[in-house]
PDB file of N, CA and C in Angstrom:
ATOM      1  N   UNK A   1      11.413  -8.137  44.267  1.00  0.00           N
ATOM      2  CA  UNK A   1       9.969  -8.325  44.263  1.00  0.00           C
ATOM      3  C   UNK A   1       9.626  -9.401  45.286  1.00  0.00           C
ATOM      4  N   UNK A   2       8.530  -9.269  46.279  1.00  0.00           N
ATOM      5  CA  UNK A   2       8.133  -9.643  47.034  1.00  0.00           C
ATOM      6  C   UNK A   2       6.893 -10.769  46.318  1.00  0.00           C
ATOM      7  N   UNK A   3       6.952 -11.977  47.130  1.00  0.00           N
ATOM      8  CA  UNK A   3       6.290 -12.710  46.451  1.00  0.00           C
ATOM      9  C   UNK A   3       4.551 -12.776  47.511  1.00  0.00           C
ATOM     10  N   UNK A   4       3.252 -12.609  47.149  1.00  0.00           N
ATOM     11  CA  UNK A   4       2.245 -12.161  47.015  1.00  0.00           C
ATOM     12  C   UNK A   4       1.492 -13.005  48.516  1.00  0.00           C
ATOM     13  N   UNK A   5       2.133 -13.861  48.843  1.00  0.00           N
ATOM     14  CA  UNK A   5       2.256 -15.072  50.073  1.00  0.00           C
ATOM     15  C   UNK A   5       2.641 -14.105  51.314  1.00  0.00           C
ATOM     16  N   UNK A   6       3.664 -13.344  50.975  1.00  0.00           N
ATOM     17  CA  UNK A   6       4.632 -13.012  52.844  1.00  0.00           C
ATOM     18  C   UNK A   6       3.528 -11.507  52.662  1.00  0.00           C
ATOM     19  N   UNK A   7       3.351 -11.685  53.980  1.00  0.00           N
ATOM     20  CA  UNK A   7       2.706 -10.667  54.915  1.00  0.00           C
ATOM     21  C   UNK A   7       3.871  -9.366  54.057  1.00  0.00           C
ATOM     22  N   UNK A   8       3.156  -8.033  54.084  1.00  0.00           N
ATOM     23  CA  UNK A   8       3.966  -7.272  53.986  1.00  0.00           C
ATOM     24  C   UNK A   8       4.075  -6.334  55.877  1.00  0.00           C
ATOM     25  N   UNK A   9       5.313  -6.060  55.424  1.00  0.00           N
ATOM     26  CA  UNK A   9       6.820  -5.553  56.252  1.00  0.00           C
ATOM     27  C   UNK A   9       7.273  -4.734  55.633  1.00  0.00           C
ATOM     28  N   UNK A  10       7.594  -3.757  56.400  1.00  0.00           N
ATOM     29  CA  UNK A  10       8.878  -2.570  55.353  1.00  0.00           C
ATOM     30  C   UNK A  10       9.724  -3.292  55.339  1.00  0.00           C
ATOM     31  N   UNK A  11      10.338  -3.119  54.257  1.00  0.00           N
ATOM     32  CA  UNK A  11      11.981  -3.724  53.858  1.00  0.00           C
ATOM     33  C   UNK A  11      12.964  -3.322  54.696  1.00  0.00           C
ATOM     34  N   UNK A  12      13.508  -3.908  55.205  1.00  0.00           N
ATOM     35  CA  UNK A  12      15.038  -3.236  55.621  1.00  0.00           C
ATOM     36  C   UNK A  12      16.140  -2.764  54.948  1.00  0.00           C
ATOM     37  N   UNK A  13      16.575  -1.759  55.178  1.00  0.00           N
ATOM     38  CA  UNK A  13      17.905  -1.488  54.639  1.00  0.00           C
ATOM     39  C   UNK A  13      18.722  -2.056  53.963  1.00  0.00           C
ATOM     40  N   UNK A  14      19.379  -3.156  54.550  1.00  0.00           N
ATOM     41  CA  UNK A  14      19.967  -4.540  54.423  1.00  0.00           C
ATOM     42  C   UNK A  14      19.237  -5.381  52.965  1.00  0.00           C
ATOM     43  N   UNK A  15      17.896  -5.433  52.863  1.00  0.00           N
ATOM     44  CA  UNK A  15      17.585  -6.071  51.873  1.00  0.00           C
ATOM     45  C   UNK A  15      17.102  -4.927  50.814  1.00  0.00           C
ATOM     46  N   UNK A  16      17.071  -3.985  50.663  1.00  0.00           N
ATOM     47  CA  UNK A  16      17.201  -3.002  50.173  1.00  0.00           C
ATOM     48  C   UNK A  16      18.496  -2.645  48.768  1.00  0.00           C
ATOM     49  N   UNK A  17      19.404  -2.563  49.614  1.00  0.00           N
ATOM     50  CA  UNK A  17      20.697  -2.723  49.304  1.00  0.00           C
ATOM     51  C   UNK A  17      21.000  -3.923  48.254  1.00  0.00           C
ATOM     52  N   UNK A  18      20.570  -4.990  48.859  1.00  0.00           N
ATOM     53  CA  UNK A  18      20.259  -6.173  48.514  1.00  0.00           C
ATOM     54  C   UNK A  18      19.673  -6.621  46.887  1.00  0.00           C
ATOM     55  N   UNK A  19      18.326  -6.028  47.089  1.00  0.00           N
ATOM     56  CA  UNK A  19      17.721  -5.779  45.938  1.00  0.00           C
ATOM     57  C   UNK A  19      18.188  -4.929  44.451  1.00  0.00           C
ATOM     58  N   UNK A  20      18.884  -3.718  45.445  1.00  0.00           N
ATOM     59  CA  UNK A  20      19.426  -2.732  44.080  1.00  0.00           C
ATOM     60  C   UNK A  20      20.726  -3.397  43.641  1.00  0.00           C
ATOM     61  N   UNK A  21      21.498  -4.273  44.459  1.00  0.00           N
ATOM     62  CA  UNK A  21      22.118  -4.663  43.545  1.00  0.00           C
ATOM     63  C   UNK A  21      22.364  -5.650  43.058  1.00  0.00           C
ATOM     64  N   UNK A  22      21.322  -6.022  43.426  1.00  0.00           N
ATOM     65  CA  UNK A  22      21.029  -7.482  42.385  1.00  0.00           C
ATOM     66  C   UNK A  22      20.020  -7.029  40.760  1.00  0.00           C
ATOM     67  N   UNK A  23      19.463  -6.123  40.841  1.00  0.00           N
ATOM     68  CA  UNK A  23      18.884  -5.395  40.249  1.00  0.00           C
ATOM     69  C   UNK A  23      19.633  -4.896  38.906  1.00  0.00           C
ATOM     70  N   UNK A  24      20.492  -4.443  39.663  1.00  0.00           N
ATOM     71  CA  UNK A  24      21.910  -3.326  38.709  1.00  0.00           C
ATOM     72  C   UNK A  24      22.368  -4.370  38.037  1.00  0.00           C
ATOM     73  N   UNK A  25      22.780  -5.695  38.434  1.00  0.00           N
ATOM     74  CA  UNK A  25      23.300  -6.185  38.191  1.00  0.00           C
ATOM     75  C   UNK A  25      22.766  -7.187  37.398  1.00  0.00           C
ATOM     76  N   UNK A  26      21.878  -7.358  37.260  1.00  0.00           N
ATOM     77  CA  UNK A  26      20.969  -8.249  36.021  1.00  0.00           C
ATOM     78  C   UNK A  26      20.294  -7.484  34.843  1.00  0.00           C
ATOM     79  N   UNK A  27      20.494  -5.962  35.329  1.00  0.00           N
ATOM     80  CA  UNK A  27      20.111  -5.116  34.056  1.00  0.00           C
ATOM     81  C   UNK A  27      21.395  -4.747  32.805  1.00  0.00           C
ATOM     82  N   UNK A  28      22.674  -4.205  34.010  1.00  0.00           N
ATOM     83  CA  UNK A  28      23.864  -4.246  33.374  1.00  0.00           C
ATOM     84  C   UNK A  28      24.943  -5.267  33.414  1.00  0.00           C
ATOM     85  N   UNK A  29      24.381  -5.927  33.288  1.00  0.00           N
ATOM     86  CA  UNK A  29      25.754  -7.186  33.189  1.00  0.00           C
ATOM     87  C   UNK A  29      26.819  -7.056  34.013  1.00  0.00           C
ATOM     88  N   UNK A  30      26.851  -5.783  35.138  1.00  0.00           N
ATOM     89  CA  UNK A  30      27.979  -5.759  36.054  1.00  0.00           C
ATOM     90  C   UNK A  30      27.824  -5.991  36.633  1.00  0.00           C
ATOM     91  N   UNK A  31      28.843  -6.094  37.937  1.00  0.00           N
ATOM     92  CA  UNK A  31      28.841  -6.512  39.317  1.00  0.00           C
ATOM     93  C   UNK A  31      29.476  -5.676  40.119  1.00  0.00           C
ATOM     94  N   UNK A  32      28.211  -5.120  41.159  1.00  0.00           N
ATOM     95  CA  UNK A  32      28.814  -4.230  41.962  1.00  0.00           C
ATOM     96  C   UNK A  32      29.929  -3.999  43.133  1.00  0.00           C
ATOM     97  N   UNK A  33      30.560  -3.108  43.207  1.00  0.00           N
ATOM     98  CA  UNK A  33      31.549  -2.933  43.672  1.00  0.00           C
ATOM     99  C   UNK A  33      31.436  -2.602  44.954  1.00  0.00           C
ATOM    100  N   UNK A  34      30.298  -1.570  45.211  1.00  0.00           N
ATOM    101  CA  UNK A  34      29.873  -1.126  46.792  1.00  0.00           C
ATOM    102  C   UNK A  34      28.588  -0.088  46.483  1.00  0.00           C
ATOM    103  N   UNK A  35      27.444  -0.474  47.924  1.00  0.00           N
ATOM    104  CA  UNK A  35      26.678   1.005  47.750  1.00  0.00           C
ATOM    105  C   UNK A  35      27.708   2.322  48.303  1.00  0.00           C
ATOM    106  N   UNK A  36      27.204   3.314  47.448  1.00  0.00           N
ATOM    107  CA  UNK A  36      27.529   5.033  47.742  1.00  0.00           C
ATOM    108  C   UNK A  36      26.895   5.788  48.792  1.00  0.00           C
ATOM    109  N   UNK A  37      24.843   5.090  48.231  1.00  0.00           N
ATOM    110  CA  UNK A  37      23.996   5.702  49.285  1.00  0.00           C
ATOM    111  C   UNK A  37      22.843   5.068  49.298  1.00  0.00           C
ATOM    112  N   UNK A  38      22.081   5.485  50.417  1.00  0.00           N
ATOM    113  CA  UNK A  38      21.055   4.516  50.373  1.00  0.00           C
ATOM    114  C   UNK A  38      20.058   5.724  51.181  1.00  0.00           C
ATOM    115  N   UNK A  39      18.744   5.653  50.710  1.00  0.00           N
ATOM    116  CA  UNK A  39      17.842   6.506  51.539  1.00  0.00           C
ATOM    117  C   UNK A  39      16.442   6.132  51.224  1.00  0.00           C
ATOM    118  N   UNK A  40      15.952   6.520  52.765  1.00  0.00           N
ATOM    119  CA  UNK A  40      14.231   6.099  52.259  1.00  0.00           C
ATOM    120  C   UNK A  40      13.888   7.527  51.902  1.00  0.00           C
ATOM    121  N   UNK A  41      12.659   7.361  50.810  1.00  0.00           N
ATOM    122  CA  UNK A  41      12.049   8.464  50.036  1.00  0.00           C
ATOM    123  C   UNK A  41      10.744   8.562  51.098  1.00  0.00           C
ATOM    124  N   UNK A  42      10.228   9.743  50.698  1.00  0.00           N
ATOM    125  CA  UNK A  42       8.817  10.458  51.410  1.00  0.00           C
ATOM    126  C   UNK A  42       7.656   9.259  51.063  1.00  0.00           C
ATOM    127  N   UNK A  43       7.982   8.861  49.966  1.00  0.00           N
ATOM    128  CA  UNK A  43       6.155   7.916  49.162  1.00  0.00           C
ATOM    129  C   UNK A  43       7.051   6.354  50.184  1.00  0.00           C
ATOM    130  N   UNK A  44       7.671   5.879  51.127  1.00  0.00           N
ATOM    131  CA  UNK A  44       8.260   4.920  51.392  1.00  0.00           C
ATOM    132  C   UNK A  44       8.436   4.090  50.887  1.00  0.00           C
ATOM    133  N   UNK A  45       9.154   4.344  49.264  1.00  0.00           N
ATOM    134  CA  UNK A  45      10.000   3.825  48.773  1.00  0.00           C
ATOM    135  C   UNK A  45      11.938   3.958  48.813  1.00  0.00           C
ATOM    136  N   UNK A  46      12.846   3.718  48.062  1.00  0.00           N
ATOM    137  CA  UNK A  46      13.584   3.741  48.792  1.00  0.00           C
ATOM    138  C   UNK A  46      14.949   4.562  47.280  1.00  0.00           C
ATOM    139  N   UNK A  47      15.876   5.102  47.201  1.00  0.00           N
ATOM    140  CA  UNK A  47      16.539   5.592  46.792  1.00  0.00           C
ATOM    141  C   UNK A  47      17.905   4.734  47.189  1.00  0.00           C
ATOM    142  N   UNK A  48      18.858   4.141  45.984  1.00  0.00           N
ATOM    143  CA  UNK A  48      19.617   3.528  46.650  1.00  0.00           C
ATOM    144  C   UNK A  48      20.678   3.765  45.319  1.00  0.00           C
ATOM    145  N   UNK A  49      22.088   4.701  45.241  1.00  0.00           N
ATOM    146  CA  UNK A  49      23.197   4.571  44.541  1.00  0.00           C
ATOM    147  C   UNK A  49      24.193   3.383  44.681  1.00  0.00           C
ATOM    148  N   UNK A  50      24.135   2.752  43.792  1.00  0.00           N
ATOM    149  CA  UNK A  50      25.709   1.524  43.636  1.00  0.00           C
ATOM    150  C   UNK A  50      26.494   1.900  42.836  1.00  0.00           C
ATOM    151  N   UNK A  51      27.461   1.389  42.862  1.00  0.00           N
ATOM    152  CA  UNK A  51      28.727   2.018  42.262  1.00  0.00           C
ATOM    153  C   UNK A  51      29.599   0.429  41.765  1.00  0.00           C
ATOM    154  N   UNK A  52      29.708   0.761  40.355  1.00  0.00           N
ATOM    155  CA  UNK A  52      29.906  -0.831  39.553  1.00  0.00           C
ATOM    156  C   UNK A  52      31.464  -0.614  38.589  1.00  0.00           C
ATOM    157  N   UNK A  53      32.164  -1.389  38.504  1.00  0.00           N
ATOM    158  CA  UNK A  53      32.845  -1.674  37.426  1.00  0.00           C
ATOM    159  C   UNK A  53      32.523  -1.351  35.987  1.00  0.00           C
ATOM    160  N   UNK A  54      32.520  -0.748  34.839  1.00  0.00           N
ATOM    161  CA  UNK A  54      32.179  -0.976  34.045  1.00  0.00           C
ATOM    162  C   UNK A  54      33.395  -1.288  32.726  1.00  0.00           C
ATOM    163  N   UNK A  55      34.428  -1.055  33.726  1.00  0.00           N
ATOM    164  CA  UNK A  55      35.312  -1.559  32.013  1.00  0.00           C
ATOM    165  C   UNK A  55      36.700  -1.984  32.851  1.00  0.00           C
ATOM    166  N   UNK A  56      37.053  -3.261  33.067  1.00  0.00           N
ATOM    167  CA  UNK A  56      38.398  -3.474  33.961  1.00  0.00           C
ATOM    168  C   UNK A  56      39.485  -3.129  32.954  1.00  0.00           C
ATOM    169  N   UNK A  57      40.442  -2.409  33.476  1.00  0.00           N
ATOM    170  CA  UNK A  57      41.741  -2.354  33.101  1.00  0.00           C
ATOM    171  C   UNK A  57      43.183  -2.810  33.430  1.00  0.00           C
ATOM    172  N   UNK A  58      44.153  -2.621  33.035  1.00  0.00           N
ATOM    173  CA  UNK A  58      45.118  -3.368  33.665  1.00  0.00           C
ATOM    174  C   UNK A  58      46.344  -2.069  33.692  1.00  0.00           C
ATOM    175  N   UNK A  59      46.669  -1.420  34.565  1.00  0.00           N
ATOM    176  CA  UNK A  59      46.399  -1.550  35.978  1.00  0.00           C
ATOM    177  C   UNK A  59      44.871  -1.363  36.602  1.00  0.00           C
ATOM    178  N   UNK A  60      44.822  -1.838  37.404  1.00  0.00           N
ATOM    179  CA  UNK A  60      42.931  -1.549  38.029  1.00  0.00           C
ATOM    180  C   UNK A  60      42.896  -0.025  38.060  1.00  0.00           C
ATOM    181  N   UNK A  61      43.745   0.919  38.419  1.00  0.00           N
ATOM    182  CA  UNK A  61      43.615   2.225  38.799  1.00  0.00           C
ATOM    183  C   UNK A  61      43.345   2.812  36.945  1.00  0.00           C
ATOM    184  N   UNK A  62      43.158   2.111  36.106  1.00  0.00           N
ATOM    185  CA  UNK A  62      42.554   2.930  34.886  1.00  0.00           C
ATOM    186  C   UNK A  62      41.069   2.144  35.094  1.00  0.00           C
ATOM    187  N   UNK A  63      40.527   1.399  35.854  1.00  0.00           N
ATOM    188  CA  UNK A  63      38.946   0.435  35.450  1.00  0.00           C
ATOM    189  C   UNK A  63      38.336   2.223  35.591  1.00  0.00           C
ATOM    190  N   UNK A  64      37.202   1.805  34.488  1.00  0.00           N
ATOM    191  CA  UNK A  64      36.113   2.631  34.575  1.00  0.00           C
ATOM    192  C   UNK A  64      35.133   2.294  35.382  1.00  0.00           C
ATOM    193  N   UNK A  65      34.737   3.412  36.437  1.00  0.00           N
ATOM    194  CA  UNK A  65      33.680   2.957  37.643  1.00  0.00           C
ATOM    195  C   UNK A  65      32.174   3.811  36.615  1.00  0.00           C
ATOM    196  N   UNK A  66      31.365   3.375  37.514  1.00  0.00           N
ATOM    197  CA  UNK A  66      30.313   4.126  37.494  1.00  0.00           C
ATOM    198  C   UNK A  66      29.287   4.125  38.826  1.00  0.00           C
ATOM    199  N   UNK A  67      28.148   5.089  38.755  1.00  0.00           N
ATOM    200  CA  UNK A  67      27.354   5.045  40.110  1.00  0.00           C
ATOM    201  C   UNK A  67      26.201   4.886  39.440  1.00  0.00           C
ATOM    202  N   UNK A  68      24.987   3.947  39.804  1.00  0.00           N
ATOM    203  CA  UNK A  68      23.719   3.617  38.955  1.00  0.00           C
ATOM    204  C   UNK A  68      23.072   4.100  40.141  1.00  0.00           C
ATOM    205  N   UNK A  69      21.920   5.068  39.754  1.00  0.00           N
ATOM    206  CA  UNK A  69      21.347   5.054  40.735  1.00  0.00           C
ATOM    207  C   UNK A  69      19.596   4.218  40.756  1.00  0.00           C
ATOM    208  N   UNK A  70      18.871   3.487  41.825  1.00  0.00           N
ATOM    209  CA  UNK A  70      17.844   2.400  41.370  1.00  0.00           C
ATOM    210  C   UNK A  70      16.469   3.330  42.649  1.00  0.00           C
ATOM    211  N   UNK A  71      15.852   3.450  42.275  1.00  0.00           N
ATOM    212  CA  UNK A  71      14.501   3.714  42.812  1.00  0.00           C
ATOM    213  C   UNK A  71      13.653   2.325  42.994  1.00  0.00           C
ATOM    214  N   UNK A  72      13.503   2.204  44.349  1.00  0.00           N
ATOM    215  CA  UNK A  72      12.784   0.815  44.483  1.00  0.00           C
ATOM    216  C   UNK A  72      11.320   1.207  45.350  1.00  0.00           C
ATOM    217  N   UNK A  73      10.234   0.631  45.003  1.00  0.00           N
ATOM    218  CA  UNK A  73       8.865   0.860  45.245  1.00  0.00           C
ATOM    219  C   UNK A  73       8.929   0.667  46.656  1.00  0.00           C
ATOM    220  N   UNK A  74       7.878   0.976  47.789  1.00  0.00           N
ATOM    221  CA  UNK A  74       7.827   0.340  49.316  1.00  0.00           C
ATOM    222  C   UNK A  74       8.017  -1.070  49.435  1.00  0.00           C
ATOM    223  N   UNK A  75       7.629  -2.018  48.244  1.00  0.00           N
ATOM    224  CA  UNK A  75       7.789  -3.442  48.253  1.00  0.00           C
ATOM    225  C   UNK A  75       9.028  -3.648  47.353  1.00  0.00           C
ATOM    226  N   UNK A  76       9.726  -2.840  47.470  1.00  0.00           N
ATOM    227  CA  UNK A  76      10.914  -3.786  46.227  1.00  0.00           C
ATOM    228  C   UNK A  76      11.056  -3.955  45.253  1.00  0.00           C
ATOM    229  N   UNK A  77      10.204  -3.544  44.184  1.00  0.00           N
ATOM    230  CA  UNK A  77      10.183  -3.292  43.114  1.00  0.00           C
ATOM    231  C   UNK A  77      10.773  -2.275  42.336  1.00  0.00           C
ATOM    232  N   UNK A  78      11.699  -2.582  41.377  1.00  0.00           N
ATOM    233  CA  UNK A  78      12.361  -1.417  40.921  1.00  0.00           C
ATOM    234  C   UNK A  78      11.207  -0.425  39.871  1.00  0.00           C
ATOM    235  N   UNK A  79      11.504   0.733  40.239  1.00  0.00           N
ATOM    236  CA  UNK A  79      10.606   1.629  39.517  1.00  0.00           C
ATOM    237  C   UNK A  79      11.420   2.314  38.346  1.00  0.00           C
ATOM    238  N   UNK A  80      12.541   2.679  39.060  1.00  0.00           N
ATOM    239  CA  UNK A  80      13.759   3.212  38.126  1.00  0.00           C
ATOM    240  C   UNK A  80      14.790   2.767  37.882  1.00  0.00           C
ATOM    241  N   UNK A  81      15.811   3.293  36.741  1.00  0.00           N
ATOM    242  CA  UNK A  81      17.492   2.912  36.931  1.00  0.00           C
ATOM    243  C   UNK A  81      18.032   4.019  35.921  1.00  0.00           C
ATOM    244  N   UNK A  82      19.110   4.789  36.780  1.00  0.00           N
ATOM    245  CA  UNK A  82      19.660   5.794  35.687  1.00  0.00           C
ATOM    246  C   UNK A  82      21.388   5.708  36.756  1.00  0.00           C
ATOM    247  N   UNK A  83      22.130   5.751  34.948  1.00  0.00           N
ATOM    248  CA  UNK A  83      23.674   5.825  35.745  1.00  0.00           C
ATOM    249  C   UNK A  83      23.403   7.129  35.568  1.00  0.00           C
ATOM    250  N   UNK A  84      23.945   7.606  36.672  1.00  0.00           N
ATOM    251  CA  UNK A  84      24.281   9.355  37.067  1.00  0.00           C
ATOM    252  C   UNK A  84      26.073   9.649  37.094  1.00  0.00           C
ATOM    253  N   UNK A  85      26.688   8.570  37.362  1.00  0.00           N
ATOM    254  CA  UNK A  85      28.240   9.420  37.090  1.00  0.00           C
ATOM    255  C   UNK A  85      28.799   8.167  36.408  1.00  0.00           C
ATOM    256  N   UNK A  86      30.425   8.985  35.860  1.00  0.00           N
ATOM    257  CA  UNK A  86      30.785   7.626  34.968  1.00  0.00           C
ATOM    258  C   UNK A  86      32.155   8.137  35.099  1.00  0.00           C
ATOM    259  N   UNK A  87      33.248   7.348  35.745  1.00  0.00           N
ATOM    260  CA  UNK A  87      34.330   7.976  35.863  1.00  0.00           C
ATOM    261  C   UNK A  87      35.351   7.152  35.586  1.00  0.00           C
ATOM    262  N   UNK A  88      37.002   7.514  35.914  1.00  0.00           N
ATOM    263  CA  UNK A  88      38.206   6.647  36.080  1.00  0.00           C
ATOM    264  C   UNK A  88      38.538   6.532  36.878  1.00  0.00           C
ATOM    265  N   UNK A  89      38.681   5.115  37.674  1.00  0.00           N
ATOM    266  CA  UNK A  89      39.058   5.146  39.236  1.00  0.00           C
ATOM    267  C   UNK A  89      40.547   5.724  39.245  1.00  0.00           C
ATOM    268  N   UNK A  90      40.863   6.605  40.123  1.00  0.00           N
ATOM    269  CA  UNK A  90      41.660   7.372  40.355  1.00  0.00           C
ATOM    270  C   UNK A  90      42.006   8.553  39.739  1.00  0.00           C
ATOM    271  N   UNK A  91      40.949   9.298  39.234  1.00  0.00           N
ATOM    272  CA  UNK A  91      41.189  10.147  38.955  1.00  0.00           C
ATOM    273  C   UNK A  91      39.833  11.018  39.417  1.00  0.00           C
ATOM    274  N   UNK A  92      39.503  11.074  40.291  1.00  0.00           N
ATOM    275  CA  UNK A  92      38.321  11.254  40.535  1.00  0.00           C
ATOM    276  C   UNK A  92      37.430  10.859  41.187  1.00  0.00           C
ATOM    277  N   UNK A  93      36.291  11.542  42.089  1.00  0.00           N
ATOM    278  CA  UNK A  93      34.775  10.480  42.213  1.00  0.00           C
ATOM    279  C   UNK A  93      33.650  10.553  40.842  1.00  0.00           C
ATOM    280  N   UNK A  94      33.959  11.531  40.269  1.00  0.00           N
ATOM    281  CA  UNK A  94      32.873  11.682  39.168  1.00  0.00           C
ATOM    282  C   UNK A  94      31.881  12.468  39.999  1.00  0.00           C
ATOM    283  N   UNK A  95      31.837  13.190  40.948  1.00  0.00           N
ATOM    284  CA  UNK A  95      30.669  14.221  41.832  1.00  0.00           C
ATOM    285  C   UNK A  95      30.936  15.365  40.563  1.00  0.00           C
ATOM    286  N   UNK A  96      30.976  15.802  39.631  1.00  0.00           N
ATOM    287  CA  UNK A  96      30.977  16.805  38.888  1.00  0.00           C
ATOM    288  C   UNK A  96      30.132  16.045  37.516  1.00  0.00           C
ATOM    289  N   UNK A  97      29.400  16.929  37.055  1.00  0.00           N
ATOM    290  CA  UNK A  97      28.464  16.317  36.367  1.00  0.00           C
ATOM    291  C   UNK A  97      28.949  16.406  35.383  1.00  0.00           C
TER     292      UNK A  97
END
């Protein structure tokens, strides 16, 4: 969220990214691992998948990943948040629903 002072600017990419996963990450208590994808939407807002830890294991190749995906307004504001895949690292990307 953009504070009501700065001139508006489209967001960049970079802070984009930025936002969703700081976002993800204060909603789910995780910490992300890497974005998947990132895209601007038609209404110029922005579509952005991260991909998080959700259960460490020991060896790491059992941690449970997941991909959250965050809908952020033209200013940064999150509109949405839905995890869309939920997998085992290494056994998989979780692209099968």
């Amino acid at each position: 969220m953009r504070d009501d002072y700065e001139e508006m600017e489209p967001l960049g990419t970079a802070e984009v990214a930025r936002t969703a996963v700081r976002e993800i990450g204060q909603l789910t208590g995780k910490s992300a691992s890497g974005i998947t994808a990132l895209e601007a939407c038609d209404d110029g807002g922005w579509r952005v998948e991260v991909e998080v830890v959700e259960d460490r294991r020991i060896p790491s190749s059992g941690d449970l990943l997941a991909v959250y995906r965050a809908d952020l307004t033209p200013d940064g504001d999150l509109a949405g948040l839905r995890r869309i895949k939920q997998y085992q690292r290494g056994k998989g990307d979780g692209d099968a629903p």
